[in-house]
N, C-alpha and C. Protein backbone atom coordinates (compact mmCIF):
# COMPACT_ATOMS: atom_id res chain seq x y z
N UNK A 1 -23.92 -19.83 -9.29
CA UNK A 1 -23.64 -18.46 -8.95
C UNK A 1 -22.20 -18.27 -8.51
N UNK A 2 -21.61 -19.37 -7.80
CA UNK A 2 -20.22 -19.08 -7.12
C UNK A 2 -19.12 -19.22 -8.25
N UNK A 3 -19.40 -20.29 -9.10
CA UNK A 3 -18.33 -20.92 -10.12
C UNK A 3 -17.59 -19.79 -10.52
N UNK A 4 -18.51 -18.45 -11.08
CA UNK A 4 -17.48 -17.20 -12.03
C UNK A 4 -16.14 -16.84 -10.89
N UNK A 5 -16.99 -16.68 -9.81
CA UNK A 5 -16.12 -16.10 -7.90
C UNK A 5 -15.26 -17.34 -7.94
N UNK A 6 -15.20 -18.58 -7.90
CA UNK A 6 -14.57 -19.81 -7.89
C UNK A 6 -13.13 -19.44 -8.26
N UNK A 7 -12.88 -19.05 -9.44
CA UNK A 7 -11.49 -19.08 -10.35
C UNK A 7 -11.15 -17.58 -9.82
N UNK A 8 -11.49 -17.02 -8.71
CA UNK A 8 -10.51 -16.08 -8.34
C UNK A 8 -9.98 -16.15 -6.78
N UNK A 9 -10.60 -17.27 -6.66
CA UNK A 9 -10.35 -17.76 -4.67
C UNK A 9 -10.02 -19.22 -5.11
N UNK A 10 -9.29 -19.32 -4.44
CA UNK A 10 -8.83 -20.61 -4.42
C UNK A 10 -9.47 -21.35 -4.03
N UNK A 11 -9.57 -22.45 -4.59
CA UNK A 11 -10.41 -23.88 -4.33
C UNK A 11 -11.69 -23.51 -3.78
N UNK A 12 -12.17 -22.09 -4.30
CA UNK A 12 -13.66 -22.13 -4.54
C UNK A 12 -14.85 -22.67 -5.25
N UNK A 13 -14.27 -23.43 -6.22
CA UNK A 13 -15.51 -24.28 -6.73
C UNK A 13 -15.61 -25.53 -5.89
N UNK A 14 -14.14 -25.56 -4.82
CA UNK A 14 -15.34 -26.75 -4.13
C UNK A 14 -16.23 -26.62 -3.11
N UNK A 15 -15.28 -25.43 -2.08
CA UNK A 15 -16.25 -24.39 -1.41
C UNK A 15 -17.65 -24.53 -1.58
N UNK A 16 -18.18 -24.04 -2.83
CA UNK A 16 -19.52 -23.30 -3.49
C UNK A 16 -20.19 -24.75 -3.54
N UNK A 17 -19.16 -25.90 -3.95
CA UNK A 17 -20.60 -27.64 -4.48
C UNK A 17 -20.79 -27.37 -3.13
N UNK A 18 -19.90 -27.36 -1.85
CA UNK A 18 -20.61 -27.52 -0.67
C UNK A 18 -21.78 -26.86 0.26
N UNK A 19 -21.77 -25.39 -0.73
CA UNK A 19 -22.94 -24.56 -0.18
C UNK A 19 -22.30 -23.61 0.66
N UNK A 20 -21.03 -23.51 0.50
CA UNK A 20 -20.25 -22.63 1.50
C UNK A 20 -20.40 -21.45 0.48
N UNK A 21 -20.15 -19.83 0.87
CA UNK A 21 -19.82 -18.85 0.84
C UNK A 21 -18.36 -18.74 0.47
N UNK A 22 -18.00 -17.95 -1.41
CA UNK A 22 -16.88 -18.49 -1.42
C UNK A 22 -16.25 -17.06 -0.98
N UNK A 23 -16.58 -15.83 -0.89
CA UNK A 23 -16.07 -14.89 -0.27
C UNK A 23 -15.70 -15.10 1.41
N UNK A 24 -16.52 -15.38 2.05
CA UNK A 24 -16.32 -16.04 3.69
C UNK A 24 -14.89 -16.81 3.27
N UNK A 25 -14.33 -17.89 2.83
CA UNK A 25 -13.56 -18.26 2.37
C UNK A 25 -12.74 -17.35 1.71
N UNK A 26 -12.32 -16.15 1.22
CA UNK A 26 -11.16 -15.63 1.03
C UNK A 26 -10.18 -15.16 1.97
N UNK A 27 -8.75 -15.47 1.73
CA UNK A 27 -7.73 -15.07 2.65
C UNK A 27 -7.83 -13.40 2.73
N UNK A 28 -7.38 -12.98 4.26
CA UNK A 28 -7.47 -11.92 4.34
C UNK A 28 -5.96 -11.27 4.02
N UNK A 29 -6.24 -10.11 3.39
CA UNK A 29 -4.76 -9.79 2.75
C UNK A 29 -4.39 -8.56 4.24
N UNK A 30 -3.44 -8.66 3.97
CA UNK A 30 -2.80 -8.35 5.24
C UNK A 30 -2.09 -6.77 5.19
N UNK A 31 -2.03 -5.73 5.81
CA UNK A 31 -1.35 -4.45 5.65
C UNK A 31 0.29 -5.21 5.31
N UNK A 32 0.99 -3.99 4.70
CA UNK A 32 2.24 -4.33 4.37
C UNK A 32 2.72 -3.56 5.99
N UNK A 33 3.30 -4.01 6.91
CA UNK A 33 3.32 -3.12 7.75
C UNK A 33 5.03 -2.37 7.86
N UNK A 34 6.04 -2.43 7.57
CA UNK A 34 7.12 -1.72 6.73
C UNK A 34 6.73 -0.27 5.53
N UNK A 35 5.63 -0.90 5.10
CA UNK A 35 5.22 0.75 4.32
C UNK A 35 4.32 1.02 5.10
N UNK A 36 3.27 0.70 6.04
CA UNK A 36 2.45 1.83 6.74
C UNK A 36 3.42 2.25 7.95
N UNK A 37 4.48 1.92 8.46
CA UNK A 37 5.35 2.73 9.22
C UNK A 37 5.72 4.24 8.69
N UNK A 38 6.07 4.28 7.22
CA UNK A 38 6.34 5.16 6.25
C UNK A 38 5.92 6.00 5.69
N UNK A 39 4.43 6.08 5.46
CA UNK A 39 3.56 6.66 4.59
C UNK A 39 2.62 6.85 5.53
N UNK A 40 1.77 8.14 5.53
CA UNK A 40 0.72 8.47 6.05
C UNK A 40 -0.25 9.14 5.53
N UNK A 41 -1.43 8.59 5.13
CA UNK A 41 -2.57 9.16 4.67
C UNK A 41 -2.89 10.16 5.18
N UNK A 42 -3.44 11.34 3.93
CA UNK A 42 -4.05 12.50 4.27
C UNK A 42 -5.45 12.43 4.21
N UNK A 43 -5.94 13.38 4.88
CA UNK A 43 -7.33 13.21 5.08
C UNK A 43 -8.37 13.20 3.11
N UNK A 44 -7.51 13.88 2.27
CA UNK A 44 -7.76 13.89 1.18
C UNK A 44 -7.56 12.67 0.17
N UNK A 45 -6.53 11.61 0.95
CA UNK A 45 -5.87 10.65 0.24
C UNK A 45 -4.70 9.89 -0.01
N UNK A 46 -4.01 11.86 0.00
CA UNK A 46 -2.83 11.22 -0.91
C UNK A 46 -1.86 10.99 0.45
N UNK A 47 -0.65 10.48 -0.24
CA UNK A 47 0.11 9.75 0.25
C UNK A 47 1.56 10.68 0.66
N UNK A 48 1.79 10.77 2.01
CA UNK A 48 2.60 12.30 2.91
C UNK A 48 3.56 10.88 3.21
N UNK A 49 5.25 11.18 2.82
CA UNK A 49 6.00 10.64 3.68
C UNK A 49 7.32 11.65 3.57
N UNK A 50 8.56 11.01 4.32
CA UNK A 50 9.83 12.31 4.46
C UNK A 50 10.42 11.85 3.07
N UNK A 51 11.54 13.22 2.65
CA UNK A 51 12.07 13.17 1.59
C UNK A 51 13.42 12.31 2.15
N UNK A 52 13.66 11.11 0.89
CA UNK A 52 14.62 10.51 0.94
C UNK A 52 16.11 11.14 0.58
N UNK A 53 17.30 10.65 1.24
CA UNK A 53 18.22 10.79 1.12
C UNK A 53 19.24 12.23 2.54
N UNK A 54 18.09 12.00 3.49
CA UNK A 54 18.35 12.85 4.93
C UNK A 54 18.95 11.69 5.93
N UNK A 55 19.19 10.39 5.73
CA UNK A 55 20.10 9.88 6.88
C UNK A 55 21.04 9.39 6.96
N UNK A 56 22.12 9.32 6.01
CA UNK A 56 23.81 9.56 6.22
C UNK A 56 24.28 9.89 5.08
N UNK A 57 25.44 10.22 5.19
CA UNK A 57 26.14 11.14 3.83
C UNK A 57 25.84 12.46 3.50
N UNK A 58 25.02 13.38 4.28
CA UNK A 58 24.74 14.36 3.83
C UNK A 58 25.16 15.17 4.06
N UNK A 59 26.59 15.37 4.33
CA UNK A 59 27.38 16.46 4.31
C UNK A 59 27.98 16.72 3.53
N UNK A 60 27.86 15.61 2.18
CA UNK A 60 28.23 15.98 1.07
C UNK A 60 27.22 17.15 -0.04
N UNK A 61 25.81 17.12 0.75
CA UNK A 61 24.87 17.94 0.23
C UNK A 61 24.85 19.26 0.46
N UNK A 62 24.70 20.27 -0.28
CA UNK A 62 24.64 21.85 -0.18
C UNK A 62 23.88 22.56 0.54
N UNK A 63 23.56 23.74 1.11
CA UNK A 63 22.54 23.47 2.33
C UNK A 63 21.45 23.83 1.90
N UNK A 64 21.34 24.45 0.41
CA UNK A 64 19.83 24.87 -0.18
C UNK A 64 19.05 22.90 -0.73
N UNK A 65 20.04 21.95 -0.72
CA UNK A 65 19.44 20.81 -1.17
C UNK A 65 19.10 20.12 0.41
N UNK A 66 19.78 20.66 1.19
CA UNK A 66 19.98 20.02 3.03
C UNK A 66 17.97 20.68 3.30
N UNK A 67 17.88 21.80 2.73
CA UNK A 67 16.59 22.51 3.43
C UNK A 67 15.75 22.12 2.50
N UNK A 68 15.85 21.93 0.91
CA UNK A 68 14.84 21.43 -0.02
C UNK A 68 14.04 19.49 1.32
N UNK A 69 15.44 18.95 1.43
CA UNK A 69 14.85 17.47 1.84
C UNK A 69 14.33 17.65 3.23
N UNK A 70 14.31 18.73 4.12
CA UNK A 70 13.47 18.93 5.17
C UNK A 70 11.78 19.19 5.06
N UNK A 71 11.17 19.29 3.70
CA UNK A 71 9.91 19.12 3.76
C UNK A 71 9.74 17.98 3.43
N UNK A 72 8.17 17.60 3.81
CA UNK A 72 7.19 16.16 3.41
C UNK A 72 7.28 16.68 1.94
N UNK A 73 7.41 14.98 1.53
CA UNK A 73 7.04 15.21 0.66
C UNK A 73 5.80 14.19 -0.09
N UNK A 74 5.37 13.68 -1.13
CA UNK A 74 3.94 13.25 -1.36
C UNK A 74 4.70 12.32 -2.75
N UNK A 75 3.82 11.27 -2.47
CA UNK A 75 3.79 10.41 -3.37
C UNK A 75 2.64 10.29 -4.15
N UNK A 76 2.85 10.39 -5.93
CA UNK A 76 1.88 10.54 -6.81
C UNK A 76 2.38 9.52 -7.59
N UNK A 77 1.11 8.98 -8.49
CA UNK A 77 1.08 8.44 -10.34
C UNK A 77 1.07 6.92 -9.51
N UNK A 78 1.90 5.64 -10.47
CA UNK A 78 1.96 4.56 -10.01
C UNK A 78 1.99 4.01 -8.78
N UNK A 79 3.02 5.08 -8.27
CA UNK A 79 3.53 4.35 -6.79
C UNK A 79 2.14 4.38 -6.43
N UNK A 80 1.94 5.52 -6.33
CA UNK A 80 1.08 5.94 -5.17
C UNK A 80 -0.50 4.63 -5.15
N UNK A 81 -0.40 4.06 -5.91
CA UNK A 81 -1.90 3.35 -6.81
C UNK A 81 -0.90 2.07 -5.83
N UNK A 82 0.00 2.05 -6.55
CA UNK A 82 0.69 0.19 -5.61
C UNK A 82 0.88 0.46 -4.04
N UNK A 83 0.94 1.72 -3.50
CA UNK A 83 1.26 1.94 -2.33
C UNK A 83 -0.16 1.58 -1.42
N UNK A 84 -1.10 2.06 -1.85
CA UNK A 84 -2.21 2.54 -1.26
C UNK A 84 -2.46 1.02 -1.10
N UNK A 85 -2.28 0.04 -2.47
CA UNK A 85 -2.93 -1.52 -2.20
C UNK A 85 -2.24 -2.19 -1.25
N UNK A 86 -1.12 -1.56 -0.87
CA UNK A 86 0.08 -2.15 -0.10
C UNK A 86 -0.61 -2.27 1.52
N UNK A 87 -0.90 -0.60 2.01
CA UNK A 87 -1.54 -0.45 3.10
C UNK A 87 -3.14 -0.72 3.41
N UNK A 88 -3.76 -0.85 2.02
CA UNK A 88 -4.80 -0.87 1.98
C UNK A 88 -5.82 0.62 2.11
N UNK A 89 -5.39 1.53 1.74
CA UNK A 89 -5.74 3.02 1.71
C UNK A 89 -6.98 3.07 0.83
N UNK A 90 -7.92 3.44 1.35
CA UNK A 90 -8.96 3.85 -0.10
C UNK A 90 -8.66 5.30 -0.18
C-alpha cells in the first residue's frame, strides 16, 4: 500500500518495510515567511498586497500615477497559484 506514497517521500519505501506510516514521515513544508509579511488573504481568497514602486524615486512620478499606486492592489493568474503554495493559502 505505501510503495506508490514511497517515491514521493523520501526514503519511504523503507519507512513502509518497517510498518511505519509514510505520511507521519513527511517533512513539514514550512510558510515562506518574507511573502506572508506581504500578502494578505481575503476572506474570499484572493491575494491583497500594496502597489509596487511607492518607496523611493517617486518624485519622478506624476501625481495621477503617485494616487493610482496608493490603492491595494491584488494578485491574479500564476503568481497568485505559486504565491498561495508559498504561504500555504487554500
Amino acid at each position: 500500500m505505501f510503495t506508490s506514497l514511497a517515491r514521493f517521500v523520501g526514503g519511504g519505501a523503507v519507512r513502509a518495510a518497517l510498518g511505519h506510516s509514510v505520511a507521519w514521515f513527511a517533512t513539514r513544508l514550512k510558510t515562506h515567511k518574507g511573502m506572508a509579511k506581504r500578502v494578505r488573504v481575503t476572506g474570499k481568497g484572493k491575494l491583497k498586497c500594496s502597489a509596487i514602486g511607492r518607496r523611493h524615486r517617486a518624485q519622478s512620478n506624476n501625481g495621477v500615477k503617485v494616487q493610482r499606486l496608493r490603492k491595494t492592489d491584488y494578485i491574479t493568474g500564476a503568481d497568485a497559484k505559486t504565491i498561495k503554495g508559498m504561504i500555504r493559502a487554500r
